[in-house]
Protein backbone atom coordinates (compact mmCIF):
# COMPACT_ATOMS: atom_id res chain seq x y z
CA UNK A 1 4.78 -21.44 3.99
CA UNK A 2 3.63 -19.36 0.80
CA UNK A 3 0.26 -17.74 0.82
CA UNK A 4 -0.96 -20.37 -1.86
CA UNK A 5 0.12 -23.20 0.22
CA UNK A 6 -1.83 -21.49 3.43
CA UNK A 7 -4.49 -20.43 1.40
CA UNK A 8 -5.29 -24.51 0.33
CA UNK A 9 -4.77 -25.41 3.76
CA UNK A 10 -6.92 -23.13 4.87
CA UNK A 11 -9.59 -24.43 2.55
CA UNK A 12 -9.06 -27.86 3.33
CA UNK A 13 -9.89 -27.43 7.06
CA UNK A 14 -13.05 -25.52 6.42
CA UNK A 15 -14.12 -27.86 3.97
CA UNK A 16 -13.39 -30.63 7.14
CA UNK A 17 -15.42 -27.90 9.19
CA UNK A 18 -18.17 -27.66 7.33
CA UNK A 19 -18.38 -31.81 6.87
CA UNK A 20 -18.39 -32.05 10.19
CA UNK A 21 -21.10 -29.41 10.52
CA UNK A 22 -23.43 -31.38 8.03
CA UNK A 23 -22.40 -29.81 4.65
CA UNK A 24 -22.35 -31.94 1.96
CA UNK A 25 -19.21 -30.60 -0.43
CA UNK A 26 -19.95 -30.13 -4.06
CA UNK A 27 -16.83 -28.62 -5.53
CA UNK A 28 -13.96 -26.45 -4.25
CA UNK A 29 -12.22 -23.35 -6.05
CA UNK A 30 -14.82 -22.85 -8.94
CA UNK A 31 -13.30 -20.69 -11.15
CA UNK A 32 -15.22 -19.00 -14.27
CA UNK A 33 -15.30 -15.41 -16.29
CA UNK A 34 -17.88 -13.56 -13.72
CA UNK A 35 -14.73 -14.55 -10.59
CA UNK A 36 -14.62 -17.48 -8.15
CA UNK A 37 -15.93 -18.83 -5.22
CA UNK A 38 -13.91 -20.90 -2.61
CA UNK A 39 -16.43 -23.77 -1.28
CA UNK A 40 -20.00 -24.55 -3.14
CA UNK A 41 -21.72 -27.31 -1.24
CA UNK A 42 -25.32 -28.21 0.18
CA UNK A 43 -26.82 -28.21 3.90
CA UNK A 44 -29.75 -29.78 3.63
CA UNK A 45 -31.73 -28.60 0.11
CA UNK A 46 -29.77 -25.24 0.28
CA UNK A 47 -26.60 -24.59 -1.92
CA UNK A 48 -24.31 -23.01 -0.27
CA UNK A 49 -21.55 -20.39 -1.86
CA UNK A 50 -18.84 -20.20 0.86
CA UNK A 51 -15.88 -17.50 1.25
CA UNK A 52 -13.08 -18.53 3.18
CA UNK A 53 -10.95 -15.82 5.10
CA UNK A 54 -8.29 -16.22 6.82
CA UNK A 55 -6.31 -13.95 9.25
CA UNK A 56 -3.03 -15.03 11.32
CA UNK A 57 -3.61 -11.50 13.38
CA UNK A 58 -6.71 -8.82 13.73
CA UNK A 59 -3.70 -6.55 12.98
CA UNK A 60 -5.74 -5.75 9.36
CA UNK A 61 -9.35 -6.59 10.96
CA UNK A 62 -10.98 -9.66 11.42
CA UNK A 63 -11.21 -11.87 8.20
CA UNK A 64 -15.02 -11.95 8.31
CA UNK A 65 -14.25 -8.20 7.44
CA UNK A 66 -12.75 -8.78 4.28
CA UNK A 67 -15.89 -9.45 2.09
CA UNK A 68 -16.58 -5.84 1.81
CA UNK A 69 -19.15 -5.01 -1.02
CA UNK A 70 -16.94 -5.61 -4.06
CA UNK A 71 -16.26 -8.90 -2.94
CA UNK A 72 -19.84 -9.75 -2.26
CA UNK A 73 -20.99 -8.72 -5.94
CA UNK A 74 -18.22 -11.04 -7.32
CA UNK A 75 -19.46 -14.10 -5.40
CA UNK A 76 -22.89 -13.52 -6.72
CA UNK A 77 -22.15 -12.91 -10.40
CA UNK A 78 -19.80 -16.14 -10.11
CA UNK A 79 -22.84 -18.06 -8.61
CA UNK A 80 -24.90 -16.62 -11.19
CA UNK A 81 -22.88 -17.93 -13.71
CA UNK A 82 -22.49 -21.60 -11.55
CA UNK A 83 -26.07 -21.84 -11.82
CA UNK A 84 -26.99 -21.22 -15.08
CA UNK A 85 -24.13 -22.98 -16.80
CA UNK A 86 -24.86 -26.27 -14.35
CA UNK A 87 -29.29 -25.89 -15.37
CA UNK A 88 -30.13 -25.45 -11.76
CA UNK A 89 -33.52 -24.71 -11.55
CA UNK A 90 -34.60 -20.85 -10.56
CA UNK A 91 -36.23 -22.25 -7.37
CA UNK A 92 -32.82 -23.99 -6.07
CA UNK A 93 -33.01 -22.13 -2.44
CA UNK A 94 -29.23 -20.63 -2.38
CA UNK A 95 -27.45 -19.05 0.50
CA UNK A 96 -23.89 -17.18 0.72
CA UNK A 97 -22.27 -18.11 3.93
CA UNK A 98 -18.30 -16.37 4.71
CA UNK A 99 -15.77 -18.96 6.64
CA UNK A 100 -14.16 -16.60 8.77
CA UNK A 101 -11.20 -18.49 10.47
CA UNK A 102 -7.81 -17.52 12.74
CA UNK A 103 -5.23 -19.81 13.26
CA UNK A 104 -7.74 -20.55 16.98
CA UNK A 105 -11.38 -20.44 15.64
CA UNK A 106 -13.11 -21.34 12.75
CA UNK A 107 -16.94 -18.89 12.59
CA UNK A 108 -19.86 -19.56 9.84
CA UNK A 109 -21.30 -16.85 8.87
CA UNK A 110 -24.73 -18.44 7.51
CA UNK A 111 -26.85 -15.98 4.97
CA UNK A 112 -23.81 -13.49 5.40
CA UNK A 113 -25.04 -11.11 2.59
C-alpha cells in the first residue's frame, strides 16, 4: 500500500472511531491557504479540529509525537481561516484534539494543545 492509500484509510477508521465515540463528522481533509486539517466535526456544542497520526512502529516515536509546535500553529491558522470563511460565531467553543493511532490502538487526545 502507498502512503496516500494508508493515510485515507487511516482517516476513515478514526472518523468510524470518533462516530462511535459520539462525534458528529462535519467534513474531512479541509484544505485552504493558512494549511489543512484532517477531521473537523462536533461532540456535543464543541467543534472539534482533529489530527490524525499514524505510526506502524515507535521506531520514529509515538505518532501523538508528531504534532510538534509547527504543526500545532498550522492547525490553528487553518481553523482560523475555517471559521471565518464558514461565519461561525466568535463564541463557537472550539477544541483541537490529535488521533494518535498504531496499527493496535486508536488514543484521543481531547484539548491536545
Amino acid at each position: 500500500m502507498n502512503k496516500r492509500t494508508v493515510g485515507s484509510d487511516t482517516e476513515e477508521r478514526a472518523v468510524r472511531f470518533l462516530q462511535e465515540n459520539g462525534y458528529s463528522l462535519v467534513m474531512q481533509n479541509y484544505r485552504c491557504k493558512a494549511g489543512e486539517i484532517d477531521i473537523i466535526a462536533f461532540e456535543g456544542a464543541e467543534l472539534v479540529f482533529a489530527e490524525v497520526k499514524f505510526r506502524r512502529t515507535e521506531k520514529f516515536g509515538r505518532p501523538e509525537e508528531a504534532v510538534d509546535a509547527r504543526k500545532q500553529m498550522r492547525i490553528r491558522k487553518a481553523a482560523q481561516w475555517y471559521l471565518m470563511t464558514q461565519n461561525l460565531s466568535p463564541e463557537t467553543p472550539v477544541r483541537f484534539d490529535v488521533i494518535a493511532m498504531d496499527p493496535w490502538e486508536i488514543r484521543i487526545y481531547r484539548n491536545a494543545f
